[in-house]
Each structure stands twice: as C-alpha cells, then as structure tokens.
PDB file of N, CA and C in Angstrom:
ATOM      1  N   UNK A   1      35.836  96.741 -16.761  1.00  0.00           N
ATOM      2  CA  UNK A   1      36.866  97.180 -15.836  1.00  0.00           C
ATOM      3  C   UNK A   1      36.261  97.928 -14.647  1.00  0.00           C
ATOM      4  N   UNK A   2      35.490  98.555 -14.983  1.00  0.00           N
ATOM      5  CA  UNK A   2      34.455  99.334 -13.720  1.00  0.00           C
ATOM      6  C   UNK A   2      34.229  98.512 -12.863  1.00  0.00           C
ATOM      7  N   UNK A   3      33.017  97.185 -13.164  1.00  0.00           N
ATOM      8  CA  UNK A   3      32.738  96.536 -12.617  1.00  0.00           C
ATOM      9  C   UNK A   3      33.769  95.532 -11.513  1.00  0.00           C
ATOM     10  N   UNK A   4      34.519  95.202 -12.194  1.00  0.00           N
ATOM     11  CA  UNK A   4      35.940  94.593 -11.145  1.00  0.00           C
ATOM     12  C   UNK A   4      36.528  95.986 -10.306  1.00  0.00           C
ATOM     13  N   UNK A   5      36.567  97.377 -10.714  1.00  0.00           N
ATOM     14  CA  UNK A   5      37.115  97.647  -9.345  1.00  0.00           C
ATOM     15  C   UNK A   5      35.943  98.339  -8.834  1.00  0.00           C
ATOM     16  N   UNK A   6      34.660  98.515  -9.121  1.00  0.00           N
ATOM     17  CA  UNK A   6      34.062  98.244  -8.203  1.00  0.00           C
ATOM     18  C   UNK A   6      33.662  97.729  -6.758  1.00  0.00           C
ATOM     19  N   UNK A   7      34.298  96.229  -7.444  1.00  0.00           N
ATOM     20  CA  UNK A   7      34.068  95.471  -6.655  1.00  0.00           C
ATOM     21  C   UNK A   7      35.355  95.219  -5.929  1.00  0.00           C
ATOM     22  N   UNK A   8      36.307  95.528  -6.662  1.00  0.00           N
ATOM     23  CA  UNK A   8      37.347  95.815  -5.621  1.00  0.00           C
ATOM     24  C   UNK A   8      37.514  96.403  -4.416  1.00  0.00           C
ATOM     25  N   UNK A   9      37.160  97.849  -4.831  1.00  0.00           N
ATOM     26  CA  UNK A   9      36.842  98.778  -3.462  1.00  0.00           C
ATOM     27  C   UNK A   9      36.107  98.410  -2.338  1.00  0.00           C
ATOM     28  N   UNK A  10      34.822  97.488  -3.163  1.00  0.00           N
ATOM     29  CA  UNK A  10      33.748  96.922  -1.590  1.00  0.00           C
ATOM     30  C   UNK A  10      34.026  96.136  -1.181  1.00  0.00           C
ATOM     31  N   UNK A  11      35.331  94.833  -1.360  1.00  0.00           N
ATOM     32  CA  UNK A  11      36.179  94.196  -1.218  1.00  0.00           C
ATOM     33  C   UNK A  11      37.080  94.597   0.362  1.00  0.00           C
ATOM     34  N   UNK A  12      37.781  96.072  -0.332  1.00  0.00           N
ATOM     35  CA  UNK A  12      38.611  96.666   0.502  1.00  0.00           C
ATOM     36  C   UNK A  12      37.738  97.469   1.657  1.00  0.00           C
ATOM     37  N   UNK A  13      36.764  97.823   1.410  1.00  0.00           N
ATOM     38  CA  UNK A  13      36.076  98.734   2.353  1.00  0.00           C
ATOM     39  C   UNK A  13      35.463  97.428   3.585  1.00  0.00           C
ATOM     40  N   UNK A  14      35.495  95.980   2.905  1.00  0.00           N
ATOM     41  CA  UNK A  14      34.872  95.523   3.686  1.00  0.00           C
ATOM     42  C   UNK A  14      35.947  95.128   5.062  1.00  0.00           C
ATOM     43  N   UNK A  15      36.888  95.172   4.457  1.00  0.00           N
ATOM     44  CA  UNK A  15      37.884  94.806   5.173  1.00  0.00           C
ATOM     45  C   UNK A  15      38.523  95.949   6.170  1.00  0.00           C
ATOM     46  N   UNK A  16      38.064  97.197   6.055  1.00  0.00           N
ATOM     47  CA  UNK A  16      38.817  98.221   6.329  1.00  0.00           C
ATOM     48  C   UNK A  16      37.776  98.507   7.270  1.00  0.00           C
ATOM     49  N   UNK A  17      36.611  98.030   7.217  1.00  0.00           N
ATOM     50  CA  UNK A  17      35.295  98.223   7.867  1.00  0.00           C
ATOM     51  C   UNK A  17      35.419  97.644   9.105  1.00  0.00           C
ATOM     52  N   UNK A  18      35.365  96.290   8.639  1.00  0.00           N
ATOM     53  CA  UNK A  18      36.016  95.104   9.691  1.00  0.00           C
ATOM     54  C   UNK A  18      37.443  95.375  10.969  1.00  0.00           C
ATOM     55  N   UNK A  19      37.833  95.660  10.149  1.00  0.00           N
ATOM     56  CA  UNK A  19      39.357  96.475  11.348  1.00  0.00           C
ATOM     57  C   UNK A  19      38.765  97.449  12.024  1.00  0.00           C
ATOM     58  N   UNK A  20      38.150  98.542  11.222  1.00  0.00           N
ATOM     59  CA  UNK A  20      38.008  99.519  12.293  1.00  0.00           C
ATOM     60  C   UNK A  20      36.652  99.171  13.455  1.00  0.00           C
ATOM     61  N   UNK A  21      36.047  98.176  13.248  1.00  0.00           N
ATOM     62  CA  UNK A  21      35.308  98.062  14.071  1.00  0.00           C
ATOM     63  C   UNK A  21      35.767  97.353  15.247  1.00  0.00           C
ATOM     64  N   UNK A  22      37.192  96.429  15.333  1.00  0.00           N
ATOM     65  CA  UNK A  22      37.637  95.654  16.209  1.00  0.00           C
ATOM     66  C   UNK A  22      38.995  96.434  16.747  1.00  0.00           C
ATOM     67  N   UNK A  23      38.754  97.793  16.002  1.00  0.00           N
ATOM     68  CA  UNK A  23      40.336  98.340  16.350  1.00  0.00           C
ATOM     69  C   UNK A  23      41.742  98.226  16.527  1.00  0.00           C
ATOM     70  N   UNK A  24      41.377  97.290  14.827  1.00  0.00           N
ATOM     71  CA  UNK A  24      42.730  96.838  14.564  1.00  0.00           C
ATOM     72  C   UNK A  24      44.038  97.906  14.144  1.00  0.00           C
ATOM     73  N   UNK A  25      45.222  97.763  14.292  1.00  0.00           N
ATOM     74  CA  UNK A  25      46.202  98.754  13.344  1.00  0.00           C
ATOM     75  C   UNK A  25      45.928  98.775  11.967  1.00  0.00           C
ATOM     76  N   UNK A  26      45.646  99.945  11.465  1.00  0.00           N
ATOM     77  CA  UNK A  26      45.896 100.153   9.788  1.00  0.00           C
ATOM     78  C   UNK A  26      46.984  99.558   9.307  1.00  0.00           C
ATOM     79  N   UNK A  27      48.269  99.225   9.783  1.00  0.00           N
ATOM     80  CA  UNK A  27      49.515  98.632   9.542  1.00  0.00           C
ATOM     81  C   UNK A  27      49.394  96.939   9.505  1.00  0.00           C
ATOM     82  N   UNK A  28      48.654  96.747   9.763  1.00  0.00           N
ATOM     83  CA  UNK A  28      47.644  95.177   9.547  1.00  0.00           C
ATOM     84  C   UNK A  28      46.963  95.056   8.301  1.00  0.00           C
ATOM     85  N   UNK A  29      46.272  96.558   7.911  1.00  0.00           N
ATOM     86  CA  UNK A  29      45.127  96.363   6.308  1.00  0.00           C
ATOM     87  C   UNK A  29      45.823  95.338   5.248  1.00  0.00           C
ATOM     88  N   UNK A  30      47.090  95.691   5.038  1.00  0.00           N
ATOM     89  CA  UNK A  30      47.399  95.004   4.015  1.00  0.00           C
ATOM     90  C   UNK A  30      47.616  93.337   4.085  1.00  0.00           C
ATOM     91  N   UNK A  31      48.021  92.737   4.936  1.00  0.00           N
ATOM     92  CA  UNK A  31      47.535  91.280   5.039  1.00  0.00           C
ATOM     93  C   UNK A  31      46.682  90.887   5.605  1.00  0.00           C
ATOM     94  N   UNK A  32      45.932  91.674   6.070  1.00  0.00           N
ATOM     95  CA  UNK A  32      43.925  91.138   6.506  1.00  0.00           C
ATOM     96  C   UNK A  32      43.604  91.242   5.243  1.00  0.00           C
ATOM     97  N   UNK A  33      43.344  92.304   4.045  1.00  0.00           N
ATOM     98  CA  UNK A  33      42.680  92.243   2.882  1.00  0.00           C
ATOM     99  C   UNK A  33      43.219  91.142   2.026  1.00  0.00           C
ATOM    100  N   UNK A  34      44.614  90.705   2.216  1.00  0.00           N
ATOM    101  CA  UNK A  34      45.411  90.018   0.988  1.00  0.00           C
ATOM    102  C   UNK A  34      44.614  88.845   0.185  1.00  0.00           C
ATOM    103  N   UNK A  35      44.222  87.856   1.272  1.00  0.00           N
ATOM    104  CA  UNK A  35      43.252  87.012   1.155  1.00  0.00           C
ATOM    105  C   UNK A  35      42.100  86.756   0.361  1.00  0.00           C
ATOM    106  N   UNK A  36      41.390  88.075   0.850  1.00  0.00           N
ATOM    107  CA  UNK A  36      40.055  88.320   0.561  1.00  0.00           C
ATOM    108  C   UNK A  36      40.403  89.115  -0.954  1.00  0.00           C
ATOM    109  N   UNK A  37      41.344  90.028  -1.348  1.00  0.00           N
ATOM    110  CA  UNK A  37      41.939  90.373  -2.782  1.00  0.00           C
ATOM    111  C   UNK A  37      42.280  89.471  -4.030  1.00  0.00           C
ATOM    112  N   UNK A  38      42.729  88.397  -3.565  1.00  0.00           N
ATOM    113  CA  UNK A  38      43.115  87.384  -4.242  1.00  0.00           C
ATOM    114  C   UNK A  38      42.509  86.726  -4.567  1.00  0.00           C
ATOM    115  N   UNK A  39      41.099  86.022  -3.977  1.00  0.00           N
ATOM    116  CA  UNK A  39      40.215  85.719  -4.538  1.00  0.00           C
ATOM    117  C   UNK A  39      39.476  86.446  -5.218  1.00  0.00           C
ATOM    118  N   UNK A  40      39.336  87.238  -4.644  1.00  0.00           N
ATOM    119  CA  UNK A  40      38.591  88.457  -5.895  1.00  0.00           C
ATOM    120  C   UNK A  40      39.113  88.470  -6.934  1.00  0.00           C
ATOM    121  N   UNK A  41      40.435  88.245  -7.042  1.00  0.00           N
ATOM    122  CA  UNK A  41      40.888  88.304  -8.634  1.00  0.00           C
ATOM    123  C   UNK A  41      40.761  86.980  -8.874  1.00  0.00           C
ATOM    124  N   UNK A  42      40.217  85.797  -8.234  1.00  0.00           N
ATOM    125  CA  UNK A  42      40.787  84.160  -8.753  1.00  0.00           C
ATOM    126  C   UNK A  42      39.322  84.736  -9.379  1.00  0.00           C
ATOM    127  N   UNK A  43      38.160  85.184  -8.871  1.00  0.00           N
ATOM    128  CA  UNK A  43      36.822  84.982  -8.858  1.00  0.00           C
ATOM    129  C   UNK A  43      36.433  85.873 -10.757  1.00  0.00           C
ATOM    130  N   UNK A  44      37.277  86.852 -10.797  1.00  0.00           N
ATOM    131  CA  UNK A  44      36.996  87.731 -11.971  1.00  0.00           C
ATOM    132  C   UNK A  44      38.278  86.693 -12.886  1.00  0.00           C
ATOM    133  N   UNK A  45      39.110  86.101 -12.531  1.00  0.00           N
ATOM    134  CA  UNK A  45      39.547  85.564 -13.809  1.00  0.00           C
ATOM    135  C   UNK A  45      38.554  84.634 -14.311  1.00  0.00           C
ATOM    136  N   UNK A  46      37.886  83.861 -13.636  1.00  0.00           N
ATOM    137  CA  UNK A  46      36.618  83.321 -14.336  1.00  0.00           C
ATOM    138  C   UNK A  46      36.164  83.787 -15.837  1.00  0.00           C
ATOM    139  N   UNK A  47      35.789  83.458 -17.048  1.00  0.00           N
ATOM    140  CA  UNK A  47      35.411  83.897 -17.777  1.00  0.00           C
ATOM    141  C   UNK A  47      34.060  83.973 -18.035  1.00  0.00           C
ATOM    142  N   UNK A  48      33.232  83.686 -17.132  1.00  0.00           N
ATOM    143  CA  UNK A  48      31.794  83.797 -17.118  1.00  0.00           C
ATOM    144  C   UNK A  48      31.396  85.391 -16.390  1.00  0.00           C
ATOM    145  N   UNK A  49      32.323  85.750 -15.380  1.00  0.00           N
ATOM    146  CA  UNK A  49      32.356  86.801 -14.872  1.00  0.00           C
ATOM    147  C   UNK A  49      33.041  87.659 -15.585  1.00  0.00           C
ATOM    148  N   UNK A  50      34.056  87.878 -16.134  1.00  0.00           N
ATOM    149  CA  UNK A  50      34.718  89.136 -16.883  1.00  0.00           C
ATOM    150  C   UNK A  50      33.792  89.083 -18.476  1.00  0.00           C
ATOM    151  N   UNK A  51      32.609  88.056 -19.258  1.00  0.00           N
ATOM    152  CA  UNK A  51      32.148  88.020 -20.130  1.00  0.00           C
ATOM    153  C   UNK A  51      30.760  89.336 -19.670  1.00  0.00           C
ATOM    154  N   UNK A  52      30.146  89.135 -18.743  1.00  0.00           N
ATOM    155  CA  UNK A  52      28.891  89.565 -17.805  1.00  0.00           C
ATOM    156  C   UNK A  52      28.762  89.977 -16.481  1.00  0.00           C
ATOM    157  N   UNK A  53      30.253  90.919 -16.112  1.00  0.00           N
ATOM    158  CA  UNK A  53      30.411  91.302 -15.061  1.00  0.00           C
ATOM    159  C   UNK A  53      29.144  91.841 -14.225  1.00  0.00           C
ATOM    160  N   UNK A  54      28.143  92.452 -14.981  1.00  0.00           N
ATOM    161  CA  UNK A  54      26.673  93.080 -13.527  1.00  0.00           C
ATOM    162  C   UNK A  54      25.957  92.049 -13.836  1.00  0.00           C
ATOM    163  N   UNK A  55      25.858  91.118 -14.417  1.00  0.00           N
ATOM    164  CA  UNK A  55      24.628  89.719 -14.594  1.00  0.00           C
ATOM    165  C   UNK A  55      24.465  89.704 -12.856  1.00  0.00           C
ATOM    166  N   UNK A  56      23.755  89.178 -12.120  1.00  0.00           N
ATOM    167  CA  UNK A  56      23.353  89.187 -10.900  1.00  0.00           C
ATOM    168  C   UNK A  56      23.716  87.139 -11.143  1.00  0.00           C
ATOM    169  N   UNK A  57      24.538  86.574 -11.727  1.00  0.00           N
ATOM    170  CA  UNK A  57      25.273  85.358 -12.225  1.00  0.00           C
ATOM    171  C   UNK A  57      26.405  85.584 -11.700  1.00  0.00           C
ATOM    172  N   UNK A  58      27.102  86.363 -12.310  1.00  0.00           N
ATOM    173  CA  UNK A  58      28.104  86.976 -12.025  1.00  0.00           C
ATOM    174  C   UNK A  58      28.566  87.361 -10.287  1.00  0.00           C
ATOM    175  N   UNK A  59      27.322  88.221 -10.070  1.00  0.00           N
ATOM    176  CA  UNK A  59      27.656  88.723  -8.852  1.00  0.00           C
ATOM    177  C   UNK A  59      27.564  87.359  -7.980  1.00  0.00           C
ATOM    178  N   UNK A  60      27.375  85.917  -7.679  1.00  0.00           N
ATOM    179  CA  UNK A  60      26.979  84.898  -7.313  1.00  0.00           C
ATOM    180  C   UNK A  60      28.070  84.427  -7.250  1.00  0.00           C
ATOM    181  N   UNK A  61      29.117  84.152  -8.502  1.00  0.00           N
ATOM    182  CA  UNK A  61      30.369  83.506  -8.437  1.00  0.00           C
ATOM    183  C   UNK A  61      31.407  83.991  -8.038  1.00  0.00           C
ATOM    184  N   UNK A  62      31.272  85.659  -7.895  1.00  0.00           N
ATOM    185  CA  UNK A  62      32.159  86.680  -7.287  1.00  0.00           C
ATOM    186  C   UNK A  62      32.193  86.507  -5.779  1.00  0.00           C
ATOM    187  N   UNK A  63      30.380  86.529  -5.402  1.00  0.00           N
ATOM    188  CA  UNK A  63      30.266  86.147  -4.067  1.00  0.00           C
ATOM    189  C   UNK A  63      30.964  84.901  -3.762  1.00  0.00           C
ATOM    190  N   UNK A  64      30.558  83.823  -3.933  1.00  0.00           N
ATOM    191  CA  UNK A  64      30.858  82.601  -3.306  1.00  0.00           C
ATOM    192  C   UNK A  64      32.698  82.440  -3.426  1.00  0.00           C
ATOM    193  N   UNK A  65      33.018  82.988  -4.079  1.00  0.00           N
ATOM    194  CA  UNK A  65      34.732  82.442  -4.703  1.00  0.00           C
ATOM    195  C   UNK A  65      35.569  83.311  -3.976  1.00  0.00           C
ATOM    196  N   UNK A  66      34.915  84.710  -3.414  1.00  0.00           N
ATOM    197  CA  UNK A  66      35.570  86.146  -2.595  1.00  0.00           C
ATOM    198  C   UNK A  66      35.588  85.283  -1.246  1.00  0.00           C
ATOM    199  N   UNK A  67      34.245  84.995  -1.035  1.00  0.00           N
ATOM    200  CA  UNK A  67      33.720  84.775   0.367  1.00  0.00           C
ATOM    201  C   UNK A  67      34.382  83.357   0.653  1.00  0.00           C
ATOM    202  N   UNK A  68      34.261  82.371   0.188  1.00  0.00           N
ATOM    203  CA  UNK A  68      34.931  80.987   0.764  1.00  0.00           C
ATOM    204  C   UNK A  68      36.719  80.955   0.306  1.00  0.00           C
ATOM    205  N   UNK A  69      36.896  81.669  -0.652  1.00  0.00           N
ATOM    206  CA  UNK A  69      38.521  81.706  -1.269  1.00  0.00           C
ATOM    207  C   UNK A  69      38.855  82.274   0.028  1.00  0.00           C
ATOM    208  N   UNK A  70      38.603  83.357   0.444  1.00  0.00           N
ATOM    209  CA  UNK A  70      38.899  84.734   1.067  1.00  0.00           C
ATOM    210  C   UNK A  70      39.217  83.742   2.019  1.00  0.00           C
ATOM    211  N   UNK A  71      38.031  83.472   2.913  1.00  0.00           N
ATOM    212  CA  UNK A  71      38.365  82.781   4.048  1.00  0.00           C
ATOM    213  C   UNK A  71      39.263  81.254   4.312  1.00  0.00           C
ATOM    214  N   UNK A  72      39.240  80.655   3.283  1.00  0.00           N
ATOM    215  CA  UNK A  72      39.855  79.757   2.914  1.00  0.00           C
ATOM    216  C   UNK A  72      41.864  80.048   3.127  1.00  0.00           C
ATOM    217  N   UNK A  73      41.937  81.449   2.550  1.00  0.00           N
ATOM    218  CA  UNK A  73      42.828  82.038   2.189  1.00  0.00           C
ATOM    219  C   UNK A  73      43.660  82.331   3.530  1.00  0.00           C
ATOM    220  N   UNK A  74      42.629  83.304   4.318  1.00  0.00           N
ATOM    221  CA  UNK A  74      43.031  83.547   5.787  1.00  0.00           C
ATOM    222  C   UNK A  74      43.143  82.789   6.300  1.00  0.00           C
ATOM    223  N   UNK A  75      42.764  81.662   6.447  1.00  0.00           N
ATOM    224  CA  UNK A  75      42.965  79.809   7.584  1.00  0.00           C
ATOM    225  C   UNK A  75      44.731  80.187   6.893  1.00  0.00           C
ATOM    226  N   UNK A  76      45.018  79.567   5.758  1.00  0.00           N
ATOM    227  CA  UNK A  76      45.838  79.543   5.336  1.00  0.00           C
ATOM    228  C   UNK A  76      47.251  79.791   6.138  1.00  0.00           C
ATOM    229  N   UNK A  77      46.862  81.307   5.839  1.00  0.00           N
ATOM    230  CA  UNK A  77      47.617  82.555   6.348  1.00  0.00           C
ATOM    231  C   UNK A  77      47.798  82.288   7.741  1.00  0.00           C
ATOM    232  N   UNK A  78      46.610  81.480   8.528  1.00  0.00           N
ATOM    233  CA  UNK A  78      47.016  81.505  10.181  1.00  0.00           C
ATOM    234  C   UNK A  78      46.403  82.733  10.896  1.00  0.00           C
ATOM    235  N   UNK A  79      45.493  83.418  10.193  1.00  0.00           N
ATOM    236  CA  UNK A  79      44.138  83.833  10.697  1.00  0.00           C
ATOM    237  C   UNK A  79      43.401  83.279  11.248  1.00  0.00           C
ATOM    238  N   UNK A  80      42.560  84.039  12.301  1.00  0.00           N
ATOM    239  CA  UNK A  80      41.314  82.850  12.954  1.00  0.00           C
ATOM    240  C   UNK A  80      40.411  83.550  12.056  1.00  0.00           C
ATOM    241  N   UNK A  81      39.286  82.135  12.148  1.00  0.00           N
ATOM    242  CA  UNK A  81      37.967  82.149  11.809  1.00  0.00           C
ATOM    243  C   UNK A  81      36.749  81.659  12.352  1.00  0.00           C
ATOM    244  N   UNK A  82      36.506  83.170  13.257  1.00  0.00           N
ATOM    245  CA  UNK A  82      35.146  82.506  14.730  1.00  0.00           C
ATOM    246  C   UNK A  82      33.826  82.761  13.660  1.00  0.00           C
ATOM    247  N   UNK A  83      33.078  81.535  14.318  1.00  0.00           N
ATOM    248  CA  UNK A  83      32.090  81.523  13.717  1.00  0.00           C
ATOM    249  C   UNK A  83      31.402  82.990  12.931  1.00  0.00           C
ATOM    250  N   UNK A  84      31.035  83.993  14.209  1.00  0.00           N
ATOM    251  CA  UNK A  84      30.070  85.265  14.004  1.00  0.00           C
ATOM    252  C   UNK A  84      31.391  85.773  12.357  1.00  0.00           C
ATOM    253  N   UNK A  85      32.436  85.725  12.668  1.00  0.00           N
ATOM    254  CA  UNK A  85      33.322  86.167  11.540  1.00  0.00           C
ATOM    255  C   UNK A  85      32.886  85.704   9.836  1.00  0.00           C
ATOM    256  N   UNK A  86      32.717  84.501   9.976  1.00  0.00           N
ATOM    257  CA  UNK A  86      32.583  83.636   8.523  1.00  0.00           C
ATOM    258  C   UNK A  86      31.204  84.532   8.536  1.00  0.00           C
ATOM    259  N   UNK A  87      30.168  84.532   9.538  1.00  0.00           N
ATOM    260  CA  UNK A  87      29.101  84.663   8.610  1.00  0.00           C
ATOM    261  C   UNK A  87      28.361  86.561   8.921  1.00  0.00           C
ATOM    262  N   UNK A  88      29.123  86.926   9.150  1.00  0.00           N
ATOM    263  CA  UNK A  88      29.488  88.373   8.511  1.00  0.00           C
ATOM    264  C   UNK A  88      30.355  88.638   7.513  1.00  0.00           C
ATOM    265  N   UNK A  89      31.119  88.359   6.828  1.00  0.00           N
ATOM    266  CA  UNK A  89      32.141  88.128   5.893  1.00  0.00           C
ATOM    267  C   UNK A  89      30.773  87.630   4.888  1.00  0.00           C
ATOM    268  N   UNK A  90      30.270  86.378   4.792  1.00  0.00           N
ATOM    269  CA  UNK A  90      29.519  86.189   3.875  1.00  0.00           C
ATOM    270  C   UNK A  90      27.956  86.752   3.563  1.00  0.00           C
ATOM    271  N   UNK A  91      27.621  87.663   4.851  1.00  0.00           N
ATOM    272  CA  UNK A  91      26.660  88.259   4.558  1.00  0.00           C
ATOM    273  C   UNK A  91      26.881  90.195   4.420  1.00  0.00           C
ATOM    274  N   UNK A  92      27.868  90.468   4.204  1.00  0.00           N
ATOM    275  CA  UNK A  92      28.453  91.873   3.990  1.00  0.00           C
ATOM    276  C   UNK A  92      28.718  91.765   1.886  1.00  0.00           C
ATOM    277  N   UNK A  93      29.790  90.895   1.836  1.00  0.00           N
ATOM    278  CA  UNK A  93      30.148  90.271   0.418  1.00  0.00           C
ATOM    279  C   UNK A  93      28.781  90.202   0.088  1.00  0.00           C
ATOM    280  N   UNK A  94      27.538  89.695   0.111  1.00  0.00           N
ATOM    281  CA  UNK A  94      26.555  89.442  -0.519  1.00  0.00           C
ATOM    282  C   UNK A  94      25.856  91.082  -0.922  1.00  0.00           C
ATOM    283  N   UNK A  95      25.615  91.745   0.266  1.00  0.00           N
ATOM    284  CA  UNK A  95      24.968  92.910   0.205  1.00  0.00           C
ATOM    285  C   UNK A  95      26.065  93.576  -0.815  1.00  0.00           C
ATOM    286  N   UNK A  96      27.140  93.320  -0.722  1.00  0.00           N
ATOM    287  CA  UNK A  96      28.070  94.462  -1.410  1.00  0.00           C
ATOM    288  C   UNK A  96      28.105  94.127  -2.947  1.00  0.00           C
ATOM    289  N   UNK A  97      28.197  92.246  -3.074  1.00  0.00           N
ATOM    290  CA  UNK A  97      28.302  92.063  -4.148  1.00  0.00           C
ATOM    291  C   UNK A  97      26.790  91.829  -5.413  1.00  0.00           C
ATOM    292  N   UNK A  98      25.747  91.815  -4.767  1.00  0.00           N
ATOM    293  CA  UNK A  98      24.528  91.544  -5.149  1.00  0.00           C
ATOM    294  C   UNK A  98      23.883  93.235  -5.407  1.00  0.00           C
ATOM    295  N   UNK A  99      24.195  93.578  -4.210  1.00  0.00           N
ATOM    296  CA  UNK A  99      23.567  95.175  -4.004  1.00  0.00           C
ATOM    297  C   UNK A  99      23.889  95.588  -5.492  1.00  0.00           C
ATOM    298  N   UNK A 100      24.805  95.906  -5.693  1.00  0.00           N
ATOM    299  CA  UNK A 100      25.021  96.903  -6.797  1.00  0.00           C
ATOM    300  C   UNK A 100      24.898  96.547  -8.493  1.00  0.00           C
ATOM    301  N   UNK A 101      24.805  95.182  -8.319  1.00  0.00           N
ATOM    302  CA  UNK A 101      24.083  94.155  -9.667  1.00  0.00           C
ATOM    303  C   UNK A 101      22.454  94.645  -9.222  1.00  0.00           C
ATOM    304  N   UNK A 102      22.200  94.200  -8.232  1.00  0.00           N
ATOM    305  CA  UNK A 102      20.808  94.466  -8.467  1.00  0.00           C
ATOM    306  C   UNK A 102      20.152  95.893  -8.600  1.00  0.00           C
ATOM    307  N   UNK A 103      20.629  96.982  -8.249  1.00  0.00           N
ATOM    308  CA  UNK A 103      20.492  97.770  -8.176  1.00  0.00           C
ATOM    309  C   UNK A 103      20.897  98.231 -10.144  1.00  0.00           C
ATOM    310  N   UNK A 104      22.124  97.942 -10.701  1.00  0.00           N
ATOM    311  CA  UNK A 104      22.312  97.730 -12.030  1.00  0.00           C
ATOM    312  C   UNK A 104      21.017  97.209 -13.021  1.00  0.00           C
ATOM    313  N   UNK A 105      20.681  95.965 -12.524  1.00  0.00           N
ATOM    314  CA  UNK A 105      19.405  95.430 -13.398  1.00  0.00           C
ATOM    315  C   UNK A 105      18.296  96.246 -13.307  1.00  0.00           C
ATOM    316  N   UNK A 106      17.837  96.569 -12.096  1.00  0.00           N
ATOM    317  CA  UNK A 106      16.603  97.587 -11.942  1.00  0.00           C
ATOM    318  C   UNK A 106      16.997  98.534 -12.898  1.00  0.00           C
ATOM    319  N   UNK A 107      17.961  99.703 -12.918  1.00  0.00           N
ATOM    320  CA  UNK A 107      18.032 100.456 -13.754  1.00  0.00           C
ATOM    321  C   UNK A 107      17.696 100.233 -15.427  1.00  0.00           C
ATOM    322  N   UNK A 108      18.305  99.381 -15.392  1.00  0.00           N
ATOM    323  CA  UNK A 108      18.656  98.814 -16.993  1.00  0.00           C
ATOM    324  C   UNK A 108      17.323  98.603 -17.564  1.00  0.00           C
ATOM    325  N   UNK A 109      16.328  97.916 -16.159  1.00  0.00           N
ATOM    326  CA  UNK A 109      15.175  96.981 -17.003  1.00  0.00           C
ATOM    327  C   UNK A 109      14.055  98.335 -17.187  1.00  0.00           C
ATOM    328  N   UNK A 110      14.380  99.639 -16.146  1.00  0.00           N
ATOM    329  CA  UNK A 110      13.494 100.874 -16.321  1.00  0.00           C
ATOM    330  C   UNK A 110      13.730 101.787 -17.296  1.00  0.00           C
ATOM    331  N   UNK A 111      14.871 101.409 -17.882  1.00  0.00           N
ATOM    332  CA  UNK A 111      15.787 102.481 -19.179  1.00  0.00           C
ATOM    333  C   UNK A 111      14.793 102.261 -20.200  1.00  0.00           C
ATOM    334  N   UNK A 112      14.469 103.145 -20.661  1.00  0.00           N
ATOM    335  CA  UNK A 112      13.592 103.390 -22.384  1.00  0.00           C
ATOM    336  C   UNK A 112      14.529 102.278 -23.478  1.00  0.00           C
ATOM    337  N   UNK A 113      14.149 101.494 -24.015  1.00  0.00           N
ATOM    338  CA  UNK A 113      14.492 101.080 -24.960  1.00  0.00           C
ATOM    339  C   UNK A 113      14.376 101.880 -26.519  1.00  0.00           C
TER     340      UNK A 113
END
C-alpha cells in the first residue's frame, strides 16, 4: 500500500509541477491529473505489480502504463499533446517511478542479512 501511494503522490506532484510551471489555475489540477491517476490505478491493478510493488519490474510497467495510459487518456479528454510535453511526461514518470525502486534495491542489497 505504501508503494502505490507513493507513487501516487509522484503521480500528483508531477502534475502539479507541470501546471505550476505553465501557470495553469489550480482549479484545472483535478482534470489535468485525472488521466494520468487512472492509469496509475489501471497500471497497479496489474497483478505483477501489486505482487512486487519496488521490483525495479514493477516500476517499468507502472512507468510505461502511467506514461502512455496517461497520455493516451488526455488525447481522449481533448487535451493537447506537443511533442516537448509527451517526452517530459515520460522522462519525469521514469525518474519518479524508477528513482525510488532503485534507490529501494540499493538499500535492500546493503542491509545485513
């Protein structure tokens, strides 16, 4: 459960990140994130991911299913999607979603057995 809202939050921060850098209304957050939320949950209903949520496996199918659902999601919705957008979106999700698996395994593999 950690691990999913974890990744929830860097989910939301990425999005909240994203607005405030283009100076969007906060009264917007909630259907700019909707997208990108929803896959996040299509991505953790997976059962390979809720079995091995920090596997750096895991963080891979979270990535790809957040990042192409997400955006997939927003076309949808009638969002644009300019190029520099898709591939900040998929290189933020990576750092956010990899970062903290990998950072997880290092620990784990330095822990005293």
């Amino acid at each position: 459960m950690r691990a999913f809202l974890l990744d929830l939050v860097l989910t939301a921060g990425f999005v909240a990140l994203g607005m405030a850098s283009h100076g969007s209304p906060p009264a917007e957050y909630p259907l700019t994130a909707l997208p990108f939320i929803i896959a996040l949950v299509g991505a953790w209903a997976l059962p390979r991911v809720s079995r091995d949520p920090a596997s750096l496996v895991s963080g891979a199918i979270v990535w790809s299913v957040t990042t192409i659902g997400g955006l997939g999601l927003r076309a949808l919705f009638g969002d644009g999607l300019a190029g520099a957008f898709t591939l900040v979106t998929a290189s933020v999700l990576a750092v956010f979603f990899f970062g903290w698996r990998a950072i997880a395994a290092f620990r784990s593999s330095r822990s005293p057995r």
